[in-house]
Protein backbone atom coordinates (compact mmCIF):
# COMPACT_ATOMS: atom_id res chain seq x y z
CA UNK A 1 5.49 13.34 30.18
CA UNK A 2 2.36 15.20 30.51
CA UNK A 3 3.10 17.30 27.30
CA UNK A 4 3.59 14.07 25.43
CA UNK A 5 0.15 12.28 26.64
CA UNK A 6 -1.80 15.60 25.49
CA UNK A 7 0.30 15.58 21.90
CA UNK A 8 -0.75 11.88 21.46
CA UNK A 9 -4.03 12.52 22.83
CA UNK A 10 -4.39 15.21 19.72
CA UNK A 11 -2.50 13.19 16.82
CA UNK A 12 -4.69 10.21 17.39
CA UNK A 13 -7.72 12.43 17.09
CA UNK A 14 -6.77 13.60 13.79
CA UNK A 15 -5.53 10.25 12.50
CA UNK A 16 -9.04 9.10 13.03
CA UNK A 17 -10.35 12.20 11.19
CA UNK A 18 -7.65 11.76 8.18
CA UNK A 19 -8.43 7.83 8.16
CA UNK A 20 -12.41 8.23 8.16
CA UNK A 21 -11.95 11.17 5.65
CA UNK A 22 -10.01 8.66 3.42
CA UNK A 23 -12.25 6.24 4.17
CA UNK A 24 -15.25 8.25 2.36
CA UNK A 25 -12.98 9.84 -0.34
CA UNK A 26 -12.19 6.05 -1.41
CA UNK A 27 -15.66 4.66 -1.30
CA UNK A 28 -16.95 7.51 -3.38
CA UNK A 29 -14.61 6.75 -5.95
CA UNK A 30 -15.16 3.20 -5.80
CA UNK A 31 -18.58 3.60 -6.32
CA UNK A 32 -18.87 6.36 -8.63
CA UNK A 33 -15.97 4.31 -11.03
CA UNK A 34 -17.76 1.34 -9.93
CA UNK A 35 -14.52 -0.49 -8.54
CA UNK A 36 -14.61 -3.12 -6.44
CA UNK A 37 -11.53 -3.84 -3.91
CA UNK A 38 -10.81 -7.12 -3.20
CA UNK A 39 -8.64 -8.82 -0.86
CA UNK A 40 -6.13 -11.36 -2.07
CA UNK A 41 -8.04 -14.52 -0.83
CA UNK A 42 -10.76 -13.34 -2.84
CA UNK A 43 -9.31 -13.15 -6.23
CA UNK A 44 -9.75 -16.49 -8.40
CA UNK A 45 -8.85 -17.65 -11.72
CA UNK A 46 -7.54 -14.76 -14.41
CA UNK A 47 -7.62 -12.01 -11.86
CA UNK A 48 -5.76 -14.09 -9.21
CA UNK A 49 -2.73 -14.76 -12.11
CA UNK A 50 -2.86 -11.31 -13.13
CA UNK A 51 -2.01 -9.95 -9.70
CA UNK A 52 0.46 -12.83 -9.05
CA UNK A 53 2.28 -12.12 -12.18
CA UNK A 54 2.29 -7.94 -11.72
CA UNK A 55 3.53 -8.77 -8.29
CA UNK A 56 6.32 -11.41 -9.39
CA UNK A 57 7.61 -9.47 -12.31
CA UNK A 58 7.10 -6.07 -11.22
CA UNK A 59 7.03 -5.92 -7.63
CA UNK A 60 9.37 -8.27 -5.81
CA UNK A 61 12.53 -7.28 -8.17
CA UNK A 62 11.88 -4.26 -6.60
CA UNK A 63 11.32 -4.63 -3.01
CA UNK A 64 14.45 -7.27 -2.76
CA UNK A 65 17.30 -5.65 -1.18
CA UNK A 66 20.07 -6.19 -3.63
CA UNK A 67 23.84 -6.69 -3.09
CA UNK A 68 26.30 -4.11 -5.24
CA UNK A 69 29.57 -4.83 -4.80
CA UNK A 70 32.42 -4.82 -7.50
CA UNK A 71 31.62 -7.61 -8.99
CA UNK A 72 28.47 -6.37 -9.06
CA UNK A 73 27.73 -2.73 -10.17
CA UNK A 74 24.94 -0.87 -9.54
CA UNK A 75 22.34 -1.48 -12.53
CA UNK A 76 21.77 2.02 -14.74
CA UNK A 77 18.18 2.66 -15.25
């Protein structure tokens, strides 16, 4: 038990230091491309149906589990 408190003692620590390194790679990159992130409530008008559509005809088909069965064969790609 000991052993496992020092191991997550250590991972946290360099969790934080791969999330604040992230952290500064992404806002570099944001600024120097001059991107802005923003969160979904946000978003309004063309931008807000842009992301709605990508997500409804891109996304979701995906991320649905899907049924295969004989009836139903696996789709080829």
């Amino acid at each position: 038990k000991e052993q496992l408190t020092i191991i997550k003692k250590e991972v946290t620590k360099v969790i934080e230091k791969q999330y604040k390194l992230y952290t500064a790679i992404i806002n570099k990159i944001k600024i120097d491309a001059k991107i802005s992130i923003k969160t979904y409530e946000e978003l309004q008008g063309k931008e807000l149906r842009f992301i709605e559509n990508y997500y409804n005809e891109l996304l979701f088909p995906i991320l649905i589990p899907m049924e295969i069965d004989t009836f139903r064969p696996f789709p080829h790609l």
